[in-house]
N, C-alpha and C. Protein backbone atom coordinates (compact mmCIF):
# COMPACT_ATOMS: atom_id res chain seq x y z
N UNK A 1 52.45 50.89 36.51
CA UNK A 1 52.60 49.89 35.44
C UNK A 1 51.30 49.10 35.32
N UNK A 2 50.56 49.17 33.76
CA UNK A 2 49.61 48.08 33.77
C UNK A 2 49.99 46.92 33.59
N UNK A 3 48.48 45.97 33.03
CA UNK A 3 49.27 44.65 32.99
C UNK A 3 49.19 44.93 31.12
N UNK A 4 49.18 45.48 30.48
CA UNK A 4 49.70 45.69 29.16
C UNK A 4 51.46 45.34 29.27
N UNK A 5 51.65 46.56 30.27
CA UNK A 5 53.08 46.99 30.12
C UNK A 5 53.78 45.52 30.55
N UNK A 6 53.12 44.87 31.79
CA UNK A 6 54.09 43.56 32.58
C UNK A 6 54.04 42.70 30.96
N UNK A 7 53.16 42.48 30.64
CA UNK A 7 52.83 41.81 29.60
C UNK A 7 54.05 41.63 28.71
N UNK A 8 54.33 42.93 28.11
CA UNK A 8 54.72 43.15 27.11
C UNK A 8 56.30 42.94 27.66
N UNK A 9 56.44 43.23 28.85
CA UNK A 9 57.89 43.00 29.26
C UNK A 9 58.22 41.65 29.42
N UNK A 10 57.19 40.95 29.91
CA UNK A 10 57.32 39.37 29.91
C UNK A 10 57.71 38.97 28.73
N UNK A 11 57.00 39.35 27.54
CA UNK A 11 56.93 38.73 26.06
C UNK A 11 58.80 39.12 25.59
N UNK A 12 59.10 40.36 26.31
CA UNK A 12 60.39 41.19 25.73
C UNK A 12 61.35 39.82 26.33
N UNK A 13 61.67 39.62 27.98
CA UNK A 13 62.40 38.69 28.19
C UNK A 13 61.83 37.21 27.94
N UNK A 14 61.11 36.81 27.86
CA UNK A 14 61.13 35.26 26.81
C UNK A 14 61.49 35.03 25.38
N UNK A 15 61.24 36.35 24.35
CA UNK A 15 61.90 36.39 23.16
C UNK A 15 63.46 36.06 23.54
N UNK A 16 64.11 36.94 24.15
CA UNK A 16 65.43 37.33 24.42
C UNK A 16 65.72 35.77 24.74
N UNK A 17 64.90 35.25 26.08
CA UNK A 17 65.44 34.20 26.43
C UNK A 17 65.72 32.90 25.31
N UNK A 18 64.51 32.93 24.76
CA UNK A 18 64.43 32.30 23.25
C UNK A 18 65.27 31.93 22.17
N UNK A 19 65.68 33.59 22.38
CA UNK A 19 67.10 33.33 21.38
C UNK A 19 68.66 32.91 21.71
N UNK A 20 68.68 33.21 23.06
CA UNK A 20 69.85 32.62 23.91
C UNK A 20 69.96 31.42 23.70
N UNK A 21 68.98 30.58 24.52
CA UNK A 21 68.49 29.64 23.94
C UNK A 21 68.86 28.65 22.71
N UNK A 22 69.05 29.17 22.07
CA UNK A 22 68.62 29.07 20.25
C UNK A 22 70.28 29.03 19.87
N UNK A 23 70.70 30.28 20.64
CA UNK A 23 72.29 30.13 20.01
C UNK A 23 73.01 29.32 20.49
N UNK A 24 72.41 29.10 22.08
CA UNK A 24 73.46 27.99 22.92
C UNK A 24 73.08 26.49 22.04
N UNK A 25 71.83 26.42 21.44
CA UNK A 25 71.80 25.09 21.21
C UNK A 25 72.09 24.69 19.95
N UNK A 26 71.52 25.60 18.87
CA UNK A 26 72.12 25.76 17.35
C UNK A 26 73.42 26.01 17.09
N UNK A 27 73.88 27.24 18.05
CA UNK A 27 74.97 27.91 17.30
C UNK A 27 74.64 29.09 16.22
N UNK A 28 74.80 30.67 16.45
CA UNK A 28 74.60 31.45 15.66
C UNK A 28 75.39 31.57 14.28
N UNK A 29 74.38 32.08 13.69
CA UNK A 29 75.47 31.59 11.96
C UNK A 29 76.64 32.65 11.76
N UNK A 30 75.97 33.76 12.93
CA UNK A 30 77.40 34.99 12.36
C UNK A 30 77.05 35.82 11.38
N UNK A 31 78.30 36.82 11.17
CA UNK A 31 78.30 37.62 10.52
C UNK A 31 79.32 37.31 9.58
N UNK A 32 79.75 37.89 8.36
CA UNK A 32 80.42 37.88 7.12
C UNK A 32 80.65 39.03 6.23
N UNK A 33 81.63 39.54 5.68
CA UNK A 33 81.56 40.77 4.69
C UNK A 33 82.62 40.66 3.96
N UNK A 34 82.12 40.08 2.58
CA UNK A 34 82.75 39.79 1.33
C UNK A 34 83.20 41.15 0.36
N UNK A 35 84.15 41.54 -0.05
CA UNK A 35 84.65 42.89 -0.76
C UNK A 35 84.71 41.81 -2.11
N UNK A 36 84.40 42.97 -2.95
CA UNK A 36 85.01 42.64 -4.18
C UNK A 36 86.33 42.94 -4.34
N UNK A 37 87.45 43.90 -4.12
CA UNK A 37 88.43 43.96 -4.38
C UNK A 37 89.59 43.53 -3.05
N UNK A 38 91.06 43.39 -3.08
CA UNK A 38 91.47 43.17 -2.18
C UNK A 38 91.89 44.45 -1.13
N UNK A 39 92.26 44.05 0.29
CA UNK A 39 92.38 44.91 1.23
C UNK A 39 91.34 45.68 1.70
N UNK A 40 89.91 44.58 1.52
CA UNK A 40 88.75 45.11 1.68
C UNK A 40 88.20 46.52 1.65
N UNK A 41 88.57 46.56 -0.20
CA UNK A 41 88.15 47.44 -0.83
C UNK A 41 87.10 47.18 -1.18
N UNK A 42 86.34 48.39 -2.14
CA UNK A 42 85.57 48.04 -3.45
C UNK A 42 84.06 47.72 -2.73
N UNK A 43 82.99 47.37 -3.71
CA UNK A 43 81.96 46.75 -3.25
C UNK A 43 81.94 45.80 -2.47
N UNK A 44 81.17 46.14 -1.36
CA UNK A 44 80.59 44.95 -0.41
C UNK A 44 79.64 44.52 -0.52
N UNK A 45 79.71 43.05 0.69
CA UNK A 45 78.14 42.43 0.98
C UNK A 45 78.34 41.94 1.94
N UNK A 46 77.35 42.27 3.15
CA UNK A 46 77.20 41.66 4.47
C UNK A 46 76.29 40.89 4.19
N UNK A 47 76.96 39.41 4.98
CA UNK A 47 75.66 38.33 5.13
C UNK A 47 75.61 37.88 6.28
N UNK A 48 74.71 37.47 6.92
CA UNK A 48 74.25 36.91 8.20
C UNK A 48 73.58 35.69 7.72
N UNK A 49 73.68 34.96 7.21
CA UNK A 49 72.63 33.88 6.55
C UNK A 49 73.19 33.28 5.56
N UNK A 50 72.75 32.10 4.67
CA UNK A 50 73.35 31.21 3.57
C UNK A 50 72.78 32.27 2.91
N UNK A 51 73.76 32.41 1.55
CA UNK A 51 73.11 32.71 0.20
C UNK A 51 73.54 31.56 -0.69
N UNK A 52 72.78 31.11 -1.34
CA UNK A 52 72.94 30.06 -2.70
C UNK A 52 73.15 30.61 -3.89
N UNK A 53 73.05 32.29 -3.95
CA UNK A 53 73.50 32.56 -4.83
C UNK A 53 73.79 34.59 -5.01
N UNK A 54 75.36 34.75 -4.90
CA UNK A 54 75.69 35.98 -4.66
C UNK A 54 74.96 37.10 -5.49
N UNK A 55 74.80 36.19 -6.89
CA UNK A 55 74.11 37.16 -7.76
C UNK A 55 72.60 37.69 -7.36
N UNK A 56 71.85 37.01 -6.60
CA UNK A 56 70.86 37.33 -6.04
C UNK A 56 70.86 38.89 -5.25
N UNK A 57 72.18 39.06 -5.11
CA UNK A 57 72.37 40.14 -4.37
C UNK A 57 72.57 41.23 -4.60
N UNK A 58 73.03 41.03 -6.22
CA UNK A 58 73.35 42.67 -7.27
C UNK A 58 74.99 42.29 -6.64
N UNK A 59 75.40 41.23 -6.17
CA UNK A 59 77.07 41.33 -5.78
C UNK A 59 77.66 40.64 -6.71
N UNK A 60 78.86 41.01 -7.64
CA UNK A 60 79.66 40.69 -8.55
C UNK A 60 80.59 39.36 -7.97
N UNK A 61 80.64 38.48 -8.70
CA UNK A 61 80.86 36.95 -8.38
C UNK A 61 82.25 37.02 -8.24
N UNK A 62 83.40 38.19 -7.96
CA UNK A 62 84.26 38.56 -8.03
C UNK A 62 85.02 38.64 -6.39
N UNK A 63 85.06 38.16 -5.87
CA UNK A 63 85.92 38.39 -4.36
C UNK A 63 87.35 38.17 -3.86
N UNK A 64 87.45 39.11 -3.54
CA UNK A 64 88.80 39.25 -3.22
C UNK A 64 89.55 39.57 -1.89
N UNK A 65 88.38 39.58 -1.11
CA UNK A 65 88.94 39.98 0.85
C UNK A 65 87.37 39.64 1.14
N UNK A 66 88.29 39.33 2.48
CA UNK A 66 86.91 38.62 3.91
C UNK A 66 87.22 38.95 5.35
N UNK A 67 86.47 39.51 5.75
CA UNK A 67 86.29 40.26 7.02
C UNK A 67 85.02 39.06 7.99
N UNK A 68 85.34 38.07 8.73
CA UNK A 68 84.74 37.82 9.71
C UNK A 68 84.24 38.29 10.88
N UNK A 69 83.28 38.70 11.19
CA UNK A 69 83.03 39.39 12.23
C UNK A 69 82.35 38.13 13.30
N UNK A 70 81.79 37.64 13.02
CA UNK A 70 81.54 36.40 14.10
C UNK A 70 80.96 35.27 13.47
N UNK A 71 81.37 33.56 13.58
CA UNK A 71 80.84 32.82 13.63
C UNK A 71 82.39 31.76 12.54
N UNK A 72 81.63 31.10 11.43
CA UNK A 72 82.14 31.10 10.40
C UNK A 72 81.46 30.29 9.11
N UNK A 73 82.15 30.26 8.16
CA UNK A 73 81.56 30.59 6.61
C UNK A 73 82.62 29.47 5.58
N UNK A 74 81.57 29.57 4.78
CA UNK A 74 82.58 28.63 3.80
C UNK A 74 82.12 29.81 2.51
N UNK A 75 82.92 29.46 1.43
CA UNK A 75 82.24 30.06 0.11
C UNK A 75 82.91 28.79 -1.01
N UNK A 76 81.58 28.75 -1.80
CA UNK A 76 81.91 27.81 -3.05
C UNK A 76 82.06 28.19 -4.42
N UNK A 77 82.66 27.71 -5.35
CA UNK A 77 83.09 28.17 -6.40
C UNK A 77 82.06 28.29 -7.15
N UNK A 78 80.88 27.56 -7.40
CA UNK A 78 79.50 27.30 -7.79
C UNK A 78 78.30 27.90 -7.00
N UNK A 79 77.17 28.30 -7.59
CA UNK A 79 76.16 28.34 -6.91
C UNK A 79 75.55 27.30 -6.54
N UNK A 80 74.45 27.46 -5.13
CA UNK A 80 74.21 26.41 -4.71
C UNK A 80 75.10 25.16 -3.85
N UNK A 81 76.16 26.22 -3.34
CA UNK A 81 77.18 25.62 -2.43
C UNK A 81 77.47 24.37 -3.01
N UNK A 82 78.12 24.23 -4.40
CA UNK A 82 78.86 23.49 -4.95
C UNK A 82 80.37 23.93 -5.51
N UNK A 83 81.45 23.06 -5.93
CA UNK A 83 82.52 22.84 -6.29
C UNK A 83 83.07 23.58 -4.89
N UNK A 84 84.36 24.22 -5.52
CA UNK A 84 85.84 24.08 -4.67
C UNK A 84 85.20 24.83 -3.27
N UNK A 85 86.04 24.39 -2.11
CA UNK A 85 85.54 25.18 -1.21
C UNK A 85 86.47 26.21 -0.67
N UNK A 86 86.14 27.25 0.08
CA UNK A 86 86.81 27.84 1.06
C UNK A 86 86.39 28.57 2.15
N UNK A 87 87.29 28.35 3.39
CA UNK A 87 87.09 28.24 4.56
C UNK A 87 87.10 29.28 4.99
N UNK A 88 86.21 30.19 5.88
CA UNK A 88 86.33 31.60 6.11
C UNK A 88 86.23 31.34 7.92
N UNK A 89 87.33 31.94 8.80
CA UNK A 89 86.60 31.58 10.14
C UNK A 89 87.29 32.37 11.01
N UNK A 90 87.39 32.26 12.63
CA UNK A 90 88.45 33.16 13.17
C UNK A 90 89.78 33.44 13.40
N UNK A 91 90.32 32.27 12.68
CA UNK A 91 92.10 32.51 13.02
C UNK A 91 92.35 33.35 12.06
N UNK A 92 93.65 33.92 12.12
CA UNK A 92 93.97 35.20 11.58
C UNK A 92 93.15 36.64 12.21
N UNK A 93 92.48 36.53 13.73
CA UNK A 93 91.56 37.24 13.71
C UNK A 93 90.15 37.58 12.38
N UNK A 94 90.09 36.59 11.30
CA UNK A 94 88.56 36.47 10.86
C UNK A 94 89.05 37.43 9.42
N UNK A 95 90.40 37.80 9.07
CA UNK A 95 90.52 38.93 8.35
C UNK A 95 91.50 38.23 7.13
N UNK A 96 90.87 38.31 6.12
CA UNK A 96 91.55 37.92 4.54
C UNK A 96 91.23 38.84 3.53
N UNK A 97 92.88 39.45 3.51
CA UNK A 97 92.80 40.61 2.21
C UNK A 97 93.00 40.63 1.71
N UNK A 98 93.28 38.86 0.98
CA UNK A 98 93.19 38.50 -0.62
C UNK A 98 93.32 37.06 -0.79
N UNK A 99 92.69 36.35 -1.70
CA UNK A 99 92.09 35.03 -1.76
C UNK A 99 93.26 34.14 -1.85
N UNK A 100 94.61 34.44 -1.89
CA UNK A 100 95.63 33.67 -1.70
C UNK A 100 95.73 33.14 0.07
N UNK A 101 94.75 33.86 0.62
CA UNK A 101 94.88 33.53 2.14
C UNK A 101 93.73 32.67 2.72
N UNK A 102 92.79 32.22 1.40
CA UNK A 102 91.91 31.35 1.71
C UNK A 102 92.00 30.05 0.80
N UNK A 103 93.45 29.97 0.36
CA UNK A 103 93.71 28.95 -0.53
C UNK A 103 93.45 28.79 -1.72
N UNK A 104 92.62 29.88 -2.42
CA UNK A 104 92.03 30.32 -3.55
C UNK A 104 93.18 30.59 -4.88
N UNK A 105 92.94 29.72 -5.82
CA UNK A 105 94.00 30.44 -7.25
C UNK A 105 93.12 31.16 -7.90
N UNK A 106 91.96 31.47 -8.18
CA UNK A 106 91.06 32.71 -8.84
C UNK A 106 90.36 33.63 -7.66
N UNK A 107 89.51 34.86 -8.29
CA UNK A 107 88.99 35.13 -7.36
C UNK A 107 87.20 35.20 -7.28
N UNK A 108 86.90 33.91 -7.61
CA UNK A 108 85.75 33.38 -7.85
C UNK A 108 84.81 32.93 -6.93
N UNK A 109 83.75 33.21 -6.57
CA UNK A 109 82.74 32.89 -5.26
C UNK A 109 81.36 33.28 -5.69
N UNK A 110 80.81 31.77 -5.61
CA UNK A 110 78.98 32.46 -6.24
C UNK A 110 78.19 31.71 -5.08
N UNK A 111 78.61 31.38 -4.05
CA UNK A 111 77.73 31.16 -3.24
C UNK A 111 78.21 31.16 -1.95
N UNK A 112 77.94 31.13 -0.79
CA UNK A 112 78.45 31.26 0.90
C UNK A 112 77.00 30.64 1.57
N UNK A 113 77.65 29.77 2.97
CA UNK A 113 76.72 29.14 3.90
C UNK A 113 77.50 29.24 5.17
N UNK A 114 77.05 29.13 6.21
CA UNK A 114 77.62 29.40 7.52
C UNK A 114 77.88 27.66 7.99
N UNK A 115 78.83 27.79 9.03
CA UNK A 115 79.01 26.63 9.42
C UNK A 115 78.77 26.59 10.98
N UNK A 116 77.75 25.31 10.52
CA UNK A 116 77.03 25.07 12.29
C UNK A 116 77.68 24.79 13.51
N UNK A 117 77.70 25.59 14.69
CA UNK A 117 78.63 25.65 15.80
C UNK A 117 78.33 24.64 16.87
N UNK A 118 79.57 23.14 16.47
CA UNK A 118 79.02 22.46 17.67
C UNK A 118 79.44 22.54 18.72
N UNK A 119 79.15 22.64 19.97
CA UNK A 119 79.77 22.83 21.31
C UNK A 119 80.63 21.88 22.06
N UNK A 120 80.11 20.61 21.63
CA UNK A 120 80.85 19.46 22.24
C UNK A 120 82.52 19.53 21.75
N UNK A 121 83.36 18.82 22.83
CA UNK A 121 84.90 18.65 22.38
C UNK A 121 85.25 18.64 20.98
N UNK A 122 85.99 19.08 20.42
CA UNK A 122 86.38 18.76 19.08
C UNK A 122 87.43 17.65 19.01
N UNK A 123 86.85 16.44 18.55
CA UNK A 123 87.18 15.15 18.28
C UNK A 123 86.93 14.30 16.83
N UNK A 124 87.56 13.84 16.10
CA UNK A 124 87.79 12.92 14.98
C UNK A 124 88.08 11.82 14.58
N UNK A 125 87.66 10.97 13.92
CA UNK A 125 88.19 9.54 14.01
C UNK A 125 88.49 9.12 12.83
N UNK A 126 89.54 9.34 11.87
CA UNK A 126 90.04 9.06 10.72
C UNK A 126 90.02 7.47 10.19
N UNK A 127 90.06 7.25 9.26
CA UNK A 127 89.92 5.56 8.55
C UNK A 127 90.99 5.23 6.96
N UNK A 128 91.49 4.45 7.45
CA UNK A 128 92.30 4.40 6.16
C UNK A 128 91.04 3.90 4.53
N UNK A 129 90.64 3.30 5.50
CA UNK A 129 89.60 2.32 4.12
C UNK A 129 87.83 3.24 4.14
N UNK A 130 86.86 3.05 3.19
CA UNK A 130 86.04 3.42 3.00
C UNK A 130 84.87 2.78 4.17
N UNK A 131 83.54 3.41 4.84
CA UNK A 131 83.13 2.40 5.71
C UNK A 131 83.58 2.00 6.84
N UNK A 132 84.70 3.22 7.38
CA UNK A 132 84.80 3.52 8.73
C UNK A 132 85.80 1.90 9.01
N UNK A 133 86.21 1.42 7.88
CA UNK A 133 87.00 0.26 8.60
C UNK A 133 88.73 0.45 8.10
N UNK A 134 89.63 -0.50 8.35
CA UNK A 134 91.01 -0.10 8.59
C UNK A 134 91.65 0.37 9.59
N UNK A 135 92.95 0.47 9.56
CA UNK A 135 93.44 1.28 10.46
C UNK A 135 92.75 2.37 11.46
N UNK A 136 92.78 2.83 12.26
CA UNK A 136 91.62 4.05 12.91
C UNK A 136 92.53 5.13 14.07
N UNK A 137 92.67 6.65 13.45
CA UNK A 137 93.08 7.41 14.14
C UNK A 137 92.49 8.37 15.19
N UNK A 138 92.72 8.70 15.88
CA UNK A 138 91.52 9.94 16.63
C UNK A 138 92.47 10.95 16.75
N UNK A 139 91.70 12.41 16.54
CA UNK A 139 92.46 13.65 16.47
C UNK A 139 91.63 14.23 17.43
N UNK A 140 92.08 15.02 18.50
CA UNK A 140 91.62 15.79 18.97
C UNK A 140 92.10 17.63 18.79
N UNK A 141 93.10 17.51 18.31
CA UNK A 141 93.78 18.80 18.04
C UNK A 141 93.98 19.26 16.90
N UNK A 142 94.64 20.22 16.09
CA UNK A 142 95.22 20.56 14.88
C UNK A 142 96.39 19.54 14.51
N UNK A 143 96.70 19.34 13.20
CA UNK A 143 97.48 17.97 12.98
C UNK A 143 98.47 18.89 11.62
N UNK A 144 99.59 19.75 11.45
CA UNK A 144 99.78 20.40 10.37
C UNK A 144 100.40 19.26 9.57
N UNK A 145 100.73 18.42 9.78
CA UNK A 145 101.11 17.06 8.60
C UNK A 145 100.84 15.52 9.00
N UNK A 146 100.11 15.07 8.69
CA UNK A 146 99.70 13.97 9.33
C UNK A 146 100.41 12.68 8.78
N UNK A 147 101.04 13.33 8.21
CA UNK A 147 102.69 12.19 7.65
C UNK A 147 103.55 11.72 8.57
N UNK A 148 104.03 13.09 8.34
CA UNK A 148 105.13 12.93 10.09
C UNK A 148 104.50 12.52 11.50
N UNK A 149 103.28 12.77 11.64
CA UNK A 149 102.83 12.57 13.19
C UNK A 149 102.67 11.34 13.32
N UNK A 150 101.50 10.76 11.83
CA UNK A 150 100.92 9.13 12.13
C UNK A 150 101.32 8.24 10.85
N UNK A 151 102.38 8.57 9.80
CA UNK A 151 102.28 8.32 8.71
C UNK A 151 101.12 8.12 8.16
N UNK A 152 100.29 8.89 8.12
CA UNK A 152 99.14 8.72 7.37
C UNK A 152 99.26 9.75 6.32
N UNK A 153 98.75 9.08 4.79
CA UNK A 153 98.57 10.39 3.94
C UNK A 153 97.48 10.26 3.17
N UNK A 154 96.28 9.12 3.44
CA UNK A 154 95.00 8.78 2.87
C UNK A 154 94.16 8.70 3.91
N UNK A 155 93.16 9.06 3.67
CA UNK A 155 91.74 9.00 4.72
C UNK A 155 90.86 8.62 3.90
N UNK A 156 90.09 7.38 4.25
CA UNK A 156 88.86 7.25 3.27
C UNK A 156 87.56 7.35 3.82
N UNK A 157 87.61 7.48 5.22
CA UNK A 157 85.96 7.95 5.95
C UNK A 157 86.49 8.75 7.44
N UNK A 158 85.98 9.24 7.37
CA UNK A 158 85.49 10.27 8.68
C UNK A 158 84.66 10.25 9.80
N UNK A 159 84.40 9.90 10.65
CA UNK A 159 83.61 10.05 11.77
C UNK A 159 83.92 11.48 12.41
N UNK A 160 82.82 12.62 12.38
CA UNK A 160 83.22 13.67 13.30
C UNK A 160 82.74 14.02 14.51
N UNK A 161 83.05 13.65 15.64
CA UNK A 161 82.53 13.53 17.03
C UNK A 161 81.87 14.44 17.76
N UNK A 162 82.98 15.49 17.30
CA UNK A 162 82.45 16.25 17.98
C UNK A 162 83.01 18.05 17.19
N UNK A 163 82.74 19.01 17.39
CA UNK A 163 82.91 20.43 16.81
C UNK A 163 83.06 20.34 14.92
N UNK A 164 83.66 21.20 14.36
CA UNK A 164 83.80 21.64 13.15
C UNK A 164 85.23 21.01 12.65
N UNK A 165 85.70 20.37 11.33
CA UNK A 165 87.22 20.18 11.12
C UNK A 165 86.72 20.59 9.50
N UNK A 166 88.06 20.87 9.13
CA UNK A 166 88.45 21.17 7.67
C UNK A 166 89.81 20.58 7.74
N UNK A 167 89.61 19.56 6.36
CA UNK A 167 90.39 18.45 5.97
C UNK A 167 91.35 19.44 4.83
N UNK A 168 92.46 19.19 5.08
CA UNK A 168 93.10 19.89 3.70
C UNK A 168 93.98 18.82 2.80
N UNK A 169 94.53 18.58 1.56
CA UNK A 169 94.66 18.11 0.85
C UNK A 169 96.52 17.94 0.91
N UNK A 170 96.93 18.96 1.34
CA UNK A 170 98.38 19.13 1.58
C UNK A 170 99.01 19.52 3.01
N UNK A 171 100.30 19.07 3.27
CA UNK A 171 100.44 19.39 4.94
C UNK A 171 100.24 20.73 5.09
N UNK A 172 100.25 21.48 6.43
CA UNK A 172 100.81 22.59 6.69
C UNK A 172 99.38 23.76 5.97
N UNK A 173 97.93 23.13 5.98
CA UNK A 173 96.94 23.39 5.59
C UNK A 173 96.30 24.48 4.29
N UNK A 174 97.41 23.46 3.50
CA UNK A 174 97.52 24.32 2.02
C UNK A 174 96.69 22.96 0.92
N UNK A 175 95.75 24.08 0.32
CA UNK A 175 95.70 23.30 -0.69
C UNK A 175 94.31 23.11 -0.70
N UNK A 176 93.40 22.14 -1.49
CA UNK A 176 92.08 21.84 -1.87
C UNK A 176 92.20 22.02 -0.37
N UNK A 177 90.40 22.10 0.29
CA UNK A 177 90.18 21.89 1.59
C UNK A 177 88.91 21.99 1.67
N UNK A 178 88.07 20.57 2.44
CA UNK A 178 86.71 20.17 2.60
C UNK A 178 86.35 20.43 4.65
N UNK A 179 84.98 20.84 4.49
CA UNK A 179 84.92 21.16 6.16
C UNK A 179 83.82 20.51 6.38
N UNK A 180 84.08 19.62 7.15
CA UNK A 180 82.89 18.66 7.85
C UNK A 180 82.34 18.74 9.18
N UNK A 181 81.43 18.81 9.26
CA UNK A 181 80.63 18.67 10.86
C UNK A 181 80.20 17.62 11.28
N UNK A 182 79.72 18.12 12.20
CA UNK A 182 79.42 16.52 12.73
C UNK A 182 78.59 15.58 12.21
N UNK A 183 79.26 14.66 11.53
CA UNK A 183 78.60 13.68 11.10
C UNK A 183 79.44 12.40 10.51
N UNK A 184 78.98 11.41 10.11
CA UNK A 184 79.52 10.44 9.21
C UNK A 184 79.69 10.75 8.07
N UNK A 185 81.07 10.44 7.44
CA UNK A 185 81.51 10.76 6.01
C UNK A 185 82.27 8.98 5.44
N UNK A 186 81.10 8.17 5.12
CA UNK A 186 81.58 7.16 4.76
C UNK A 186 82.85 7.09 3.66
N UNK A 187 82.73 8.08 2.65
CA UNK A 187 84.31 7.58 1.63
C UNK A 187 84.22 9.58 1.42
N UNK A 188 85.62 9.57 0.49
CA UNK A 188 85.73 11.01 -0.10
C UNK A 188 84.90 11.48 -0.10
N UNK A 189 84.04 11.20 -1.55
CA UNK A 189 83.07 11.75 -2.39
C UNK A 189 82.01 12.77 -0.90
N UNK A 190 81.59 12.42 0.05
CA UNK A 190 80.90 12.30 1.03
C UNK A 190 81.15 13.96 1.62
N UNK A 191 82.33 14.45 1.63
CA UNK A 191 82.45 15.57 2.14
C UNK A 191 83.09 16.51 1.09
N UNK A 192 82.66 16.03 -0.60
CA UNK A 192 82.87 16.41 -1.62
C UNK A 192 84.48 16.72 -2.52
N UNK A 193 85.32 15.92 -2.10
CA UNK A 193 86.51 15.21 -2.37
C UNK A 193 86.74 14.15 -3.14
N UNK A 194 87.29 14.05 -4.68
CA UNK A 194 87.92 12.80 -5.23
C UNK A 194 88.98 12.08 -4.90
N UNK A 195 89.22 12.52 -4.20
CA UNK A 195 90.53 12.11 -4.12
C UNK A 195 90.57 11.57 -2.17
N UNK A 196 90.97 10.53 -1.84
CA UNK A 196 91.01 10.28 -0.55
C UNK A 196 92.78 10.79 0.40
N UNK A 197 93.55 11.89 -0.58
CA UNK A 197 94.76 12.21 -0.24
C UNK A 197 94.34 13.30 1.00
N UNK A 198 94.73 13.13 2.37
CA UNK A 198 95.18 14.03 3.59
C UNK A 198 96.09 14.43 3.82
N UNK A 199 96.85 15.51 3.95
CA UNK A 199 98.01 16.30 4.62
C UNK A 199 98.09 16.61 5.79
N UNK A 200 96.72 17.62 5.84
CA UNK A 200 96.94 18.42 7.54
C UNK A 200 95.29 18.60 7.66
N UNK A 201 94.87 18.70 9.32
CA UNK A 201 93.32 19.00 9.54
C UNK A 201 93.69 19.29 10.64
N UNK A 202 92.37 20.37 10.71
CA UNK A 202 92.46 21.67 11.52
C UNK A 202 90.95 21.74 12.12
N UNK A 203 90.74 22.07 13.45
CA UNK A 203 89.42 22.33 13.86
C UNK A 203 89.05 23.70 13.48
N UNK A 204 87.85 24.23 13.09
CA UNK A 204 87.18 25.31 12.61
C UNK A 204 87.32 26.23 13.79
N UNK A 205 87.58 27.84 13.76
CA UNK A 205 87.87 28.45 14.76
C UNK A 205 86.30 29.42 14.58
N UNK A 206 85.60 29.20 15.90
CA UNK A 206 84.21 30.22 15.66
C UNK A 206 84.40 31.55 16.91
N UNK A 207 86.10 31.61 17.38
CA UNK A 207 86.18 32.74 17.90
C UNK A 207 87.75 32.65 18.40
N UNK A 208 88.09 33.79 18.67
CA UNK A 208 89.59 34.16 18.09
C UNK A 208 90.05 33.51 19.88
């Protein structure tokens, strides 16, 4: 062995290490594969990465099944990861074979972004009023009606402590649904919601 070869093997395990690295601290964005038709038929598109815009891809703005293979994903009704959202991730084992299973009434999607994997506990701190003040709940778990548990059926800010949540609009996690990470969400508008109405919230699943 020269020192080319040590060289080059050194460079091989510090890349590697690099990216370990990288996923333990980022979080990898995953994999994704959008069908145009249902029962993941028809034309595909694998993404590993945000697209802002499907058409960029020669892929028909038309979707109808989602195959997760690792991480997880949102897709928006708009390009440029705007309007309605939906939640693509690992429960159900990662597998939707038709947009009634992602809460979807059309089968419309012009853009997809991955959602960043935080490692810390998954923890929440709900607010009746805008500005993190009012009443104040903490969730650490899945909540399928947050009527019955805390009588709560308005949230007007968010604190997210810790991992991934998606807020849904109706109990039993039906209905409009916004996914926040970690961060401050002073009123609705903030995690792209008019409306400050809560039902049920769910932590983001980035593996089965």
């Amino acid at each position: 062995m020269n020192i080319f070869t040590k060289v080059y093997g050194l460079a091989q395990q510090t890349s590697k290490l690099g990216s370990v690295l990288q996923r333990a601290f980022y979080g990898s964005s995953g994999r994704v594969t959008l069908f145009e038709q249902r029962n993941f038929a028809g034309r595909r598109l694998d993404l590993s990465a945000d697209c802002q815009k499907l058409s960029d891809k020669n892929f028909p703005e038309r979707c109808n099944s989602v195959q997760v293979e690792s991480g997880a994903w949102v897709g928006y009704e708009h390009e440029n990861f705007r309007g309605r959202q939906y939640l693509w991730d690992m429960s159900e084992r990662g597998e939707y074979n038709c947009y009634d299973k992602w809460c979807a009434q059309v089968d419309h999607v012009s853009s997809v972004r991955s959602i960043k994997q935080d490692s810390s506990p998954a923890r929440a701190h709900l607010f009746e009023r805008p500005g993190f003040s009012g009443r104040k709940t903490e969730l650490q778990d899945d909540i399928p009606n947050l009527m019955s548990r805390y009588s709560l059926n308005r949230v007007a800010s968010i604190r997210i402590l810790g991992g991934a949540w998606v807020v849904y609009q109706e109990p039993n996690y039906r209905g409009p649904h916004y996914v926040l990470e970690k961060r401050d969400y002073s009123n609705a508008s903030d995690w792209g919601s008019q409306s400050s109405t809560v039902g049920s919230m769910r932590r983001v699943r980035f593996s089965n």
